[in-house]
C-alpha atoms as a PDB file:
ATOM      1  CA  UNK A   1    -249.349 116.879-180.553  1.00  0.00           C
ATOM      2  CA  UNK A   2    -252.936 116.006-179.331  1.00  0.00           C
ATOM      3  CA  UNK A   3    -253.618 116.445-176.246  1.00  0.00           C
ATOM      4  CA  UNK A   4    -255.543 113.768-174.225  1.00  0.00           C
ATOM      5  CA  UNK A   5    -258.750 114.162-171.937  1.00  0.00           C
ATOM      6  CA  UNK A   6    -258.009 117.774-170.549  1.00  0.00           C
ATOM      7  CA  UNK A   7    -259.891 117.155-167.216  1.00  0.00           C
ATOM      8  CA  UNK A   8    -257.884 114.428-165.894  1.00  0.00           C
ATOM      9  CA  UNK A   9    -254.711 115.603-164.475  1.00  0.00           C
ATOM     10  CA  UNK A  10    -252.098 112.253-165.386  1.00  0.00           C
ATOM     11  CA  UNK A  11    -249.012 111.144-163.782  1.00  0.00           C
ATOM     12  CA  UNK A  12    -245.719 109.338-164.985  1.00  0.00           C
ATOM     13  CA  UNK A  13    -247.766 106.409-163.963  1.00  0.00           C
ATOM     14  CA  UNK A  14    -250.030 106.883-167.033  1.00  0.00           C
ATOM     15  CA  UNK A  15    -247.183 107.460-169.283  1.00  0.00           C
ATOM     16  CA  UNK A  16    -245.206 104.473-168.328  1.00  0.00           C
ATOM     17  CA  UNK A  17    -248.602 101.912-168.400  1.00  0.00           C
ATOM     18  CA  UNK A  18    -248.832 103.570-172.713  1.00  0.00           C
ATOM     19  CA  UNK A  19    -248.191 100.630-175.006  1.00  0.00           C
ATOM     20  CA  UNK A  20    -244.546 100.548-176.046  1.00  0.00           C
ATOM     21  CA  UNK A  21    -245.156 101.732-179.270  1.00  0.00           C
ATOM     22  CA  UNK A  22    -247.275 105.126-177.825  1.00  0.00           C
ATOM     23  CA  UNK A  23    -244.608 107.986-177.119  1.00  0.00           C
ATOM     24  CA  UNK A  24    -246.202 110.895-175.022  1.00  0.00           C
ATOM     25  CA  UNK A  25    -245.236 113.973-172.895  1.00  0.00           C
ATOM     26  CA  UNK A  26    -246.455 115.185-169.413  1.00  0.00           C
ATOM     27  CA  UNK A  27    -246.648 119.267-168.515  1.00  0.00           C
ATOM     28  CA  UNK A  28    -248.430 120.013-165.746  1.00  0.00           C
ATOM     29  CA  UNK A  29    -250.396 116.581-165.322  1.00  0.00           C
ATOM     30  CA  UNK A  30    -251.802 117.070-169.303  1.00  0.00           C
ATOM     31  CA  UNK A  31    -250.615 114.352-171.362  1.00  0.00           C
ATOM     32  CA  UNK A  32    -249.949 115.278-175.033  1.00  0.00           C
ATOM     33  CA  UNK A  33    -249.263 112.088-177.687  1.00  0.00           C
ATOM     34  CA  UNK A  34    -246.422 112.462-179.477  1.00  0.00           C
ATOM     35  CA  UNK A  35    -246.286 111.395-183.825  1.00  0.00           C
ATOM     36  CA  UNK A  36    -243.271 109.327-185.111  1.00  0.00           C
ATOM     37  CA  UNK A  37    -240.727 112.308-186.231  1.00  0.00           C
ATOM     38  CA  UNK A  38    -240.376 112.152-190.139  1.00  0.00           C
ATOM     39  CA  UNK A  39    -236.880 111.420-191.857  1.00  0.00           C
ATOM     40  CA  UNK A  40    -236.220 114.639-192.446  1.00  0.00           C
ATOM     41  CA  UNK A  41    -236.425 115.537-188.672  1.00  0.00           C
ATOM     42  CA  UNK A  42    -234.353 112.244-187.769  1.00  0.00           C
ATOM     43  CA  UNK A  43    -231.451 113.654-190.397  1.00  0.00           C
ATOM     44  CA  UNK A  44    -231.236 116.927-188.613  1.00  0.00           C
ATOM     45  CA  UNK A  45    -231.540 114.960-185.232  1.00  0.00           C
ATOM     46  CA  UNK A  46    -228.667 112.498-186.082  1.00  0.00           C
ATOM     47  CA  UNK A  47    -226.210 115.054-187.312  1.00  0.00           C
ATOM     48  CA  UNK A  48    -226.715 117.975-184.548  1.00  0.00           C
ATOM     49  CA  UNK A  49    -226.514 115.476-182.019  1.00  0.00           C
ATOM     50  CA  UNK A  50    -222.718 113.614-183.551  1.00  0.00           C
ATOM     51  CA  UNK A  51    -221.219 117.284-183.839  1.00  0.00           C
ATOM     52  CA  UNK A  52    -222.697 117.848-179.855  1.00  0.00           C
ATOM     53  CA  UNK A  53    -221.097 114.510-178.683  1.00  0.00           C
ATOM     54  CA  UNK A  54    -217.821 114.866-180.744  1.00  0.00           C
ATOM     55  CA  UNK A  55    -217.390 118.308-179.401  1.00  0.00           C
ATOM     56  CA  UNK A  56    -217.806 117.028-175.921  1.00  0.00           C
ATOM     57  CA  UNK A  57    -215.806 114.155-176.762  1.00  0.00           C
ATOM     58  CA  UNK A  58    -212.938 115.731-178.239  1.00  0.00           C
ATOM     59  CA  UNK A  59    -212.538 118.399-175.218  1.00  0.00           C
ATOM     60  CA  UNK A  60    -213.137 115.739-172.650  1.00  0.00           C
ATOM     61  CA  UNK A  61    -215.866 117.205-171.522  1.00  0.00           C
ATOM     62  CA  UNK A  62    -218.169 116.071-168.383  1.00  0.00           C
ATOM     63  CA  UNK A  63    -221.677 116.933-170.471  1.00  0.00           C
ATOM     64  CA  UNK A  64    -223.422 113.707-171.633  1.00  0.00           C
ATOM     65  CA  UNK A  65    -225.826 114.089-174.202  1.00  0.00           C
ATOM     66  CA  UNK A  66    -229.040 111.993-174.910  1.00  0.00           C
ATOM     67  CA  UNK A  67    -231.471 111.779-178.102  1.00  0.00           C
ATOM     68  CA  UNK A  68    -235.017 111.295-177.868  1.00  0.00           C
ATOM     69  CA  UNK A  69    -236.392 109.005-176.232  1.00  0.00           C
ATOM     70  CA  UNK A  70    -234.503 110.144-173.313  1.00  0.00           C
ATOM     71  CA  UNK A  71    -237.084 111.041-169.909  1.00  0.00           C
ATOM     72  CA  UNK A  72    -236.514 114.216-168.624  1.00  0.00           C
ATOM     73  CA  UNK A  73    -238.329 114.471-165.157  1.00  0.00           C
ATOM     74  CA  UNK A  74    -238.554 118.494-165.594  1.00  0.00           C
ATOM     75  CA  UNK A  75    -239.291 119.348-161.744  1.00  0.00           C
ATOM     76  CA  UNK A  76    -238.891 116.403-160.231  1.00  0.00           C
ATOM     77  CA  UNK A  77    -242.404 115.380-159.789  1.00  0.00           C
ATOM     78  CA  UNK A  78    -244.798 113.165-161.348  1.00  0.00           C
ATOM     79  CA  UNK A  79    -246.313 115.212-163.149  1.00  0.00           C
ATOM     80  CA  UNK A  80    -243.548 116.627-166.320  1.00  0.00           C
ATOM     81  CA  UNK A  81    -242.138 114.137-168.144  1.00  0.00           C
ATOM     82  CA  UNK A  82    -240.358 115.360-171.232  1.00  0.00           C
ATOM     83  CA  UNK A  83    -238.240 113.568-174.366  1.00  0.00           C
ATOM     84  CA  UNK A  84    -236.699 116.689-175.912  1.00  0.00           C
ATOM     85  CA  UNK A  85    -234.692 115.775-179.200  1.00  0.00           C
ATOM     86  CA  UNK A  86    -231.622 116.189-177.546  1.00  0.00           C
ATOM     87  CA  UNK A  87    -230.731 116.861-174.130  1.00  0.00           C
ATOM     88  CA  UNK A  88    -227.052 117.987-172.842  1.00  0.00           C
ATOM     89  CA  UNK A  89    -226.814 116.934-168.916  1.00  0.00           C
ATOM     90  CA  UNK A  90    -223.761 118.427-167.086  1.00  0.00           C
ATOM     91  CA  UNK A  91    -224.261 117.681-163.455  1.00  0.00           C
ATOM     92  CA  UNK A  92    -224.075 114.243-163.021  1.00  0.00           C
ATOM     93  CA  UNK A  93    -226.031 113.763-159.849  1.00  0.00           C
ATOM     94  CA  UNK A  94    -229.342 114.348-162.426  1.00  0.00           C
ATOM     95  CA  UNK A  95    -228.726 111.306-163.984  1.00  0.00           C
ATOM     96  CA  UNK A  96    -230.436 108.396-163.390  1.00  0.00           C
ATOM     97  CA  UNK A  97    -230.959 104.906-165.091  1.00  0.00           C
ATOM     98  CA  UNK A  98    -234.750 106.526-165.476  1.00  0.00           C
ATOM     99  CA  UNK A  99    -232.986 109.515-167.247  1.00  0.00           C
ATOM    100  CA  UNK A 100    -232.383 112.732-166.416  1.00  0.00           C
ATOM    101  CA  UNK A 101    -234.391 114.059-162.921  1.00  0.00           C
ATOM    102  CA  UNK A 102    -234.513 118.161-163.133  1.00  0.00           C
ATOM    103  CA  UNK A 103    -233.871 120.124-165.977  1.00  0.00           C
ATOM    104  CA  UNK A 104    -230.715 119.471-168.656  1.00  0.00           C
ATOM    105  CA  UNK A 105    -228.313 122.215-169.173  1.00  0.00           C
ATOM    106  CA  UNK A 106    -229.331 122.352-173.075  1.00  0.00           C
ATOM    107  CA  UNK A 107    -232.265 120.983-174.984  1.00  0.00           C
ATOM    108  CA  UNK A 108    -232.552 121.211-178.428  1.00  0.00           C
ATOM    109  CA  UNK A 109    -235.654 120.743-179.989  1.00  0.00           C
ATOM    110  CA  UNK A 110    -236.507 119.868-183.517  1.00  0.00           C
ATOM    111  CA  UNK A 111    -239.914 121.056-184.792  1.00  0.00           C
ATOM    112  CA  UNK A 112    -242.766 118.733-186.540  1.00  0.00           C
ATOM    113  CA  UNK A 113    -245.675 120.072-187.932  1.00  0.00           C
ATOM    114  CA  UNK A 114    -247.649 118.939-184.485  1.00  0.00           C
ATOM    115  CA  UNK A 115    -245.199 119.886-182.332  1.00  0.00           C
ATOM    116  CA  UNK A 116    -244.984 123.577-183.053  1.00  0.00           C
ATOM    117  CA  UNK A 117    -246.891 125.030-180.678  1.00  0.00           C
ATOM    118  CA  UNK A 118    -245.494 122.620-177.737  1.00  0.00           C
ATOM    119  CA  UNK A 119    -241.613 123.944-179.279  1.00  0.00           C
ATOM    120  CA  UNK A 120    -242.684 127.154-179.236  1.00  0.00           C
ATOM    121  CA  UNK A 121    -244.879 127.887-176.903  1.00  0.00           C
ATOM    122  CA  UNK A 122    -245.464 125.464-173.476  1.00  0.00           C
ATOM    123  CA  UNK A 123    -241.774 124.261-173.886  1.00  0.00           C
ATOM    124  CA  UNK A 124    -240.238 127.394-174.404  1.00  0.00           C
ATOM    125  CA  UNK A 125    -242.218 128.559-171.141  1.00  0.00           C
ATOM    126  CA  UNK A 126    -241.627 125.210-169.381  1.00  0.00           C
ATOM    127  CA  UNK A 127    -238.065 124.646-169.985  1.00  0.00           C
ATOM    128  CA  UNK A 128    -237.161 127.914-168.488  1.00  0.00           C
ATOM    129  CA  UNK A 129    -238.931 128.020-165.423  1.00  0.00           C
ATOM    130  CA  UNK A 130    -237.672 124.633-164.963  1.00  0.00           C
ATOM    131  CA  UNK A 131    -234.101 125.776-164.984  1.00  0.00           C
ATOM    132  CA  UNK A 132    -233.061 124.835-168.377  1.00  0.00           C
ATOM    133  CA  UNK A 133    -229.574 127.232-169.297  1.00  0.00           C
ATOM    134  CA  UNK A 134    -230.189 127.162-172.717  1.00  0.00           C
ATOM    135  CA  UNK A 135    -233.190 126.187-175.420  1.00  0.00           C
ATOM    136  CA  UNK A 136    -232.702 125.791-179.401  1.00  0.00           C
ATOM    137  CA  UNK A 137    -235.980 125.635-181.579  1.00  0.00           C
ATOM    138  CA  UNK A 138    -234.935 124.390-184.727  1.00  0.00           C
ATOM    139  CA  UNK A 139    -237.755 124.231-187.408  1.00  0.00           C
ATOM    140  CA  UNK A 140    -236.834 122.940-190.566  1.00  0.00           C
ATOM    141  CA  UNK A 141    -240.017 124.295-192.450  1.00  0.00           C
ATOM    142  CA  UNK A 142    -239.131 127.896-191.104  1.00  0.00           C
ATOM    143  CA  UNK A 143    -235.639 127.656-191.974  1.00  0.00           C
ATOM    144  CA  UNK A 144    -235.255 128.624-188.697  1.00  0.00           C
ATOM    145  CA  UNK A 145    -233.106 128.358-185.474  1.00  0.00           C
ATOM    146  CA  UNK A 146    -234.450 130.201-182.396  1.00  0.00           C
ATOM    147  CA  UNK A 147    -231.667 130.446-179.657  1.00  0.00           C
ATOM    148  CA  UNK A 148    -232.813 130.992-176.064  1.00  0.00           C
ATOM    149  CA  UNK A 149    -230.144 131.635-173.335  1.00  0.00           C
ATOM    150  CA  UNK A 150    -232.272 131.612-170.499  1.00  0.00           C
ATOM    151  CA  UNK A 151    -228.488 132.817-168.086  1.00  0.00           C
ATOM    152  CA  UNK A 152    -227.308 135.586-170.391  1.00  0.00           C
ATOM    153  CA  UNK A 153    -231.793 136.207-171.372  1.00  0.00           C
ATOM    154  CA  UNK A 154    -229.976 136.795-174.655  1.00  0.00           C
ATOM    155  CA  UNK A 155    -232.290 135.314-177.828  1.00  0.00           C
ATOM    156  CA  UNK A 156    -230.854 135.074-181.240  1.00  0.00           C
ATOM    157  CA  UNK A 157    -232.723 133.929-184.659  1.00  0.00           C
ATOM    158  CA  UNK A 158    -231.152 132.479-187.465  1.00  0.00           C
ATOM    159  CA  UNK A 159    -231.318 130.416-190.810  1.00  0.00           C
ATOM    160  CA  UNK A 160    -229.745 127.330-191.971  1.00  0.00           C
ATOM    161  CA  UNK A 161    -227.301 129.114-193.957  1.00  0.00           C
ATOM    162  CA  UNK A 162    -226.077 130.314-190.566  1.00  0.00           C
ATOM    163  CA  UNK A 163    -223.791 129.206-187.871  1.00  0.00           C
ATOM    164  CA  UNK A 164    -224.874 129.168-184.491  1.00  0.00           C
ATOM    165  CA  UNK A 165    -222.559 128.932-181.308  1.00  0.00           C
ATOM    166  CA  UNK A 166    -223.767 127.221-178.463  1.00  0.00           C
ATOM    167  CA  UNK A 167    -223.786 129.504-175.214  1.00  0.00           C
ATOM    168  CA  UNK A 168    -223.216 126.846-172.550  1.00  0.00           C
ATOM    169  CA  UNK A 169    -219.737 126.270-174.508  1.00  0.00           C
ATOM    170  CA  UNK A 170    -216.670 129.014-175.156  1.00  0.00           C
ATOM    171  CA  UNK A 171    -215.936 127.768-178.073  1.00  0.00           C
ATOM    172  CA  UNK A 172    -218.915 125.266-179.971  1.00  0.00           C
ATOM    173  CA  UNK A 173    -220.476 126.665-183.422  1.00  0.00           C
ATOM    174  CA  UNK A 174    -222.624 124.511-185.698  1.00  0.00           C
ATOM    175  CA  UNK A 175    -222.215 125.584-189.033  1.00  0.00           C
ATOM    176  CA  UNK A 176    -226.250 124.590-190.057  1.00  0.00           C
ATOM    177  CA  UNK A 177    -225.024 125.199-194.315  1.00  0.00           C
ATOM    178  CA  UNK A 178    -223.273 122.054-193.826  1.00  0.00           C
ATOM    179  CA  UNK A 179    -226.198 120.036-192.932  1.00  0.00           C
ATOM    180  CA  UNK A 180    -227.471 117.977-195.083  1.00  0.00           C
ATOM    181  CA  UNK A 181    -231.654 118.038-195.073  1.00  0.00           C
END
């Protein structure tokens, strides 16, 4: 993810007046463009986010969850704008027809060769000062799923041979063996 001019602090202005086919993210007023995920990443993407909604779905749940592009407006100000790869919004009042204004209750986040140090590192950080409950890193090149719950400050690290339960939900596992990539 390159990051833009690094002495000019931008706003969701700037990212809104980006041609439609530029994608970008705001932390902290730095603007970092964003690379077309791969078909590989859009797989993964597709299938985590049918076995979110159908779980949701199939308890009647009051969640709602979004797949990138989806704004997140981390803290409210003009100055975070996020698109994780998925985003699971349980208080209702955050929604918007903008998107989502403070910080979803789960984001998962799929990583791309220039997105791993934005997954790993500034979102990690961001997402849980923001007030995120619960952050999934999953990098396909790693074999890897890294599970923050940012309530319990419980971590867990697994493969995708593993299945991982969500911790927002009693009773959600994703069995990762069964996906297809």
């Amino acid at each position: 993810m390159p990051l833009l001019q690094q002495n000019k602090e931008y706003t969701i202005e700037d990212i809104y007046a980006l041609p439609d086919s530029q994608r970008a993210e705001l932390i902290d007023g730095q603007m970092y463009m964003m690379a077309p995920p791969t078909r590989r990443h859009q797989q993964i993407l597709g299938t985590l986010y049918r076995k979110v909604a159908d779980y949701i779905d199939k308890k009647e749940g009051s969640c709602e969850v979004y797949i990138a592009p989806f704004a997140v407006f981390l803290n409210e100000d003009d100055k975070n704008y996020v698109e994780p790869d998925i985003s699971v919004i349980c208080a209702s009042e955050k929604l918007t027809d903008k998107g989502c204004a403070g910080a979803p209750d789960w984001i998962i986040e799929i990583v791309s060769p220039g997105s791993r140090r934005m997954d790993y590192f500034t979102k990690l950080f961001k997402y849980r000062t923001a007030g995120v409950r619960e952050y999934w890193i999953v990098d396909p090149e790693k074999n890897r799923i890294l599970v923050y719950n940012f309530e319990s400050e419980d971590t867990g690290d697994y493969s995708f041979s593993d299945t991982v339960k969500a911790g927002i939900y009693d009773d959600l596992t994703i069995d990762f063996s069964s996906i297809e990539i």
